[in-house]
C-alpha atoms as a PDB file:
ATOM      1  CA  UNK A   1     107.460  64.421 108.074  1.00  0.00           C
ATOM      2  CA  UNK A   2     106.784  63.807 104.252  1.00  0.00           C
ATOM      3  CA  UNK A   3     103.251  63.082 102.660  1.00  0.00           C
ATOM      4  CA  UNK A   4     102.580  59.510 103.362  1.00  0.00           C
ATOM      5  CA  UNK A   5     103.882  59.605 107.023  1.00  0.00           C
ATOM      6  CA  UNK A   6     101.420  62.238 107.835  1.00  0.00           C
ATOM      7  CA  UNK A   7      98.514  60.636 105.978  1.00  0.00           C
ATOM      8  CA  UNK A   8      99.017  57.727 107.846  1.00  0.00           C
ATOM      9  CA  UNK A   9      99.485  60.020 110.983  1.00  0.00           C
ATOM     10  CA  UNK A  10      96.341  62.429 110.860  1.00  0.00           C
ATOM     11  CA  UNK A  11      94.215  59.807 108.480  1.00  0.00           C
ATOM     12  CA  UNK A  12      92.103  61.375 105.665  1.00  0.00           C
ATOM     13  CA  UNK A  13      88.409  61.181 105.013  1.00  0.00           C
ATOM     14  CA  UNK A  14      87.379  60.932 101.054  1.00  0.00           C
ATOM     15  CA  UNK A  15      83.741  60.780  99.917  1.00  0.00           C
ATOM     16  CA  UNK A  16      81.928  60.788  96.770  1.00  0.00           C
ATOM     17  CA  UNK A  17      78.410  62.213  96.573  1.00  0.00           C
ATOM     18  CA  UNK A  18      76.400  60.843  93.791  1.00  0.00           C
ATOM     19  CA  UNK A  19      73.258  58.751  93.395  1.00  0.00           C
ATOM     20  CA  UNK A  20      75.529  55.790  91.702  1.00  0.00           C
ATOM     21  CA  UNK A  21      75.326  56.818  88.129  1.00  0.00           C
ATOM     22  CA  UNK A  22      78.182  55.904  85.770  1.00  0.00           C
ATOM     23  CA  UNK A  23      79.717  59.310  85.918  1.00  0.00           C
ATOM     24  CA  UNK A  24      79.853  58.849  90.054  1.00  0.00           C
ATOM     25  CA  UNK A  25      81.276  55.433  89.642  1.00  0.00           C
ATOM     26  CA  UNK A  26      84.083  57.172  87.271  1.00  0.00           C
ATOM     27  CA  UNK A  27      84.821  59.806  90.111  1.00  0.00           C
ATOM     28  CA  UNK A  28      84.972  57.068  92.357  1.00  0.00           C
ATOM     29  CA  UNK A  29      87.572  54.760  90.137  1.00  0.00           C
ATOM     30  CA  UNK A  30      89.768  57.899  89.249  1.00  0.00           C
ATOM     31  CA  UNK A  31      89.387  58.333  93.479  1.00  0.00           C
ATOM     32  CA  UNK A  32      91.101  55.029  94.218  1.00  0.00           C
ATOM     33  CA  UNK A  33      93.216  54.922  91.161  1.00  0.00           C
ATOM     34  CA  UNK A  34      94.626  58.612  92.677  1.00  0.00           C
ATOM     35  CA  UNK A  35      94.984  57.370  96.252  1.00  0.00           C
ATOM     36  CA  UNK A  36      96.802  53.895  95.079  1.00  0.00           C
ATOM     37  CA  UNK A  37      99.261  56.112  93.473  1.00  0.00           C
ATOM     38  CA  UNK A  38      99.911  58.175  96.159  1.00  0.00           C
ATOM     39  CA  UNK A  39     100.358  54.997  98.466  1.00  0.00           C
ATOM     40  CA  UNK A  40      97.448  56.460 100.885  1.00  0.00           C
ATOM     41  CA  UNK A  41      95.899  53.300 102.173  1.00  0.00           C
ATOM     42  CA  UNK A  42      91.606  54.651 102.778  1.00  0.00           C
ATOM     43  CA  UNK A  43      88.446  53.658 102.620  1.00  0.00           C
ATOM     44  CA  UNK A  44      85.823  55.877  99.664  1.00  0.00           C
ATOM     45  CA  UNK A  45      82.363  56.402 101.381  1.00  0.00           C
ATOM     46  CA  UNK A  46      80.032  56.462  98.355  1.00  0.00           C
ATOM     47  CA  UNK A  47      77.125  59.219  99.701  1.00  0.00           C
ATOM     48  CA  UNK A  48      73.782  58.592  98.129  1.00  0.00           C
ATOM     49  CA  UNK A  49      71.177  60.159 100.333  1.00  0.00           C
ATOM     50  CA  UNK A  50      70.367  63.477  98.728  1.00  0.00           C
ATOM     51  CA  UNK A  51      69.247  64.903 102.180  1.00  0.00           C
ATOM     52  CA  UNK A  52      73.400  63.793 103.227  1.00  0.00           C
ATOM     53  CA  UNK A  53      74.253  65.022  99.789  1.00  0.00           C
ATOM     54  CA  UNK A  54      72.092  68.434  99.841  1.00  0.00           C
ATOM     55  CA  UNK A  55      73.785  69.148 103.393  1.00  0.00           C
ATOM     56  CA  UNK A  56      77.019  69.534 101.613  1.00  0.00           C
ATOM     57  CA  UNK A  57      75.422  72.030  99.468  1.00  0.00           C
ATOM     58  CA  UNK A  58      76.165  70.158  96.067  1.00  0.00           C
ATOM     59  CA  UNK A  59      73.656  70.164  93.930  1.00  0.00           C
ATOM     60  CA  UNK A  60      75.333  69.032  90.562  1.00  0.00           C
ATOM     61  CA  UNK A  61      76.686  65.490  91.425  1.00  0.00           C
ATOM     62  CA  UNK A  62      79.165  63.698  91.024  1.00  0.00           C
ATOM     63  CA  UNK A  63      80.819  65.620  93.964  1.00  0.00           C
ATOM     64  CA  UNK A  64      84.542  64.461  95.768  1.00  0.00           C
ATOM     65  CA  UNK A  65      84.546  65.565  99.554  1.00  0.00           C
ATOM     66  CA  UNK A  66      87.833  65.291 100.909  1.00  0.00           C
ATOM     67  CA  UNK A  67      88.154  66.069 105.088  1.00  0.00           C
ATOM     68  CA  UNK A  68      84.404  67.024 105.182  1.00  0.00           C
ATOM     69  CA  UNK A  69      85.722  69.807 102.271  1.00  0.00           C
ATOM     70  CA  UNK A  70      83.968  70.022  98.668  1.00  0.00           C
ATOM     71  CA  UNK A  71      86.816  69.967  96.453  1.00  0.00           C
ATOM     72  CA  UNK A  72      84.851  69.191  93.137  1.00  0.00           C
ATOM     73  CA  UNK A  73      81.369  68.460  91.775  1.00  0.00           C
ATOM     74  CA  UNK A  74      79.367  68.146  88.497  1.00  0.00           C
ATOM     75  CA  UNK A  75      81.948  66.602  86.937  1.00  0.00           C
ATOM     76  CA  UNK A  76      84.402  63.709  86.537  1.00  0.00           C
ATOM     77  CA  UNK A  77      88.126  64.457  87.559  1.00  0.00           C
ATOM     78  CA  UNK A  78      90.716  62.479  85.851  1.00  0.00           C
ATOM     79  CA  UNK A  79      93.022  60.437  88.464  1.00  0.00           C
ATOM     80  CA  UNK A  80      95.852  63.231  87.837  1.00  0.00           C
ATOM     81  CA  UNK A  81      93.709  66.386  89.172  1.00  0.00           C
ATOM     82  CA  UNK A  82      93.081  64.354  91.901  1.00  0.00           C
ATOM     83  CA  UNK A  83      96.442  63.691  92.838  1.00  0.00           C
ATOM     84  CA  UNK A  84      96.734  67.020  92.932  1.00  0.00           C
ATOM     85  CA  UNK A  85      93.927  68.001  94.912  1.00  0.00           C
ATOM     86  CA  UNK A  86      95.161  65.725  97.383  1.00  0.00           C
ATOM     87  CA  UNK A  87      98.578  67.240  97.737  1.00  0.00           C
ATOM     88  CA  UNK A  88      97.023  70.709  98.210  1.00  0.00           C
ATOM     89  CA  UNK A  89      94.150  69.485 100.681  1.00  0.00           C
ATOM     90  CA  UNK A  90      96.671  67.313 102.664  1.00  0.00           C
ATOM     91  CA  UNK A  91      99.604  69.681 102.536  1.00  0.00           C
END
């Protein structure tokens, strides 16, 4: 099974935590500009309840949560380290 057939298989969950400041809305862009380019076909939740955030234990924002996992935060990853967050987190 390759990389797309088991995204589309197992499904993947990707959040960003941030109040909606322009560095959150970059991590967010860079998000679906990553996920286009990987042909993985899912919907961003954009988390800005600090309580929701807090319970992540992030306190820098912005933050990427991929499958409930913190992968990043307190800064803006370009579309490339995404990508390859993705491949590691996804397998």
């Amino acid at each position: 099974m390759d990389f797309k057939e088991m995204i589309k298989k197992e499904g993947i969950s990707v959040k960003i935590l941030g109040s909606g400041c322009s560095k959150c809305n970059q991590l967010e862009e860079a998000t679906k500009d990553a996920l286009k380019k990987l042909g993985i076909d899912t919907a961003i939740e954009h988390v800005r309840d600090f309580a929701q955030i807090a319970s992540y234990g992030v306190m820098t924002t912005p933050a990427l949560v991929i499958d409930g996992k913190v992968v990043s935060y307190g800064k803006v990853l370009k579309t490339e380290e995404i990508i390859e967050i993705l491949k590691k987190v996804i397998g």
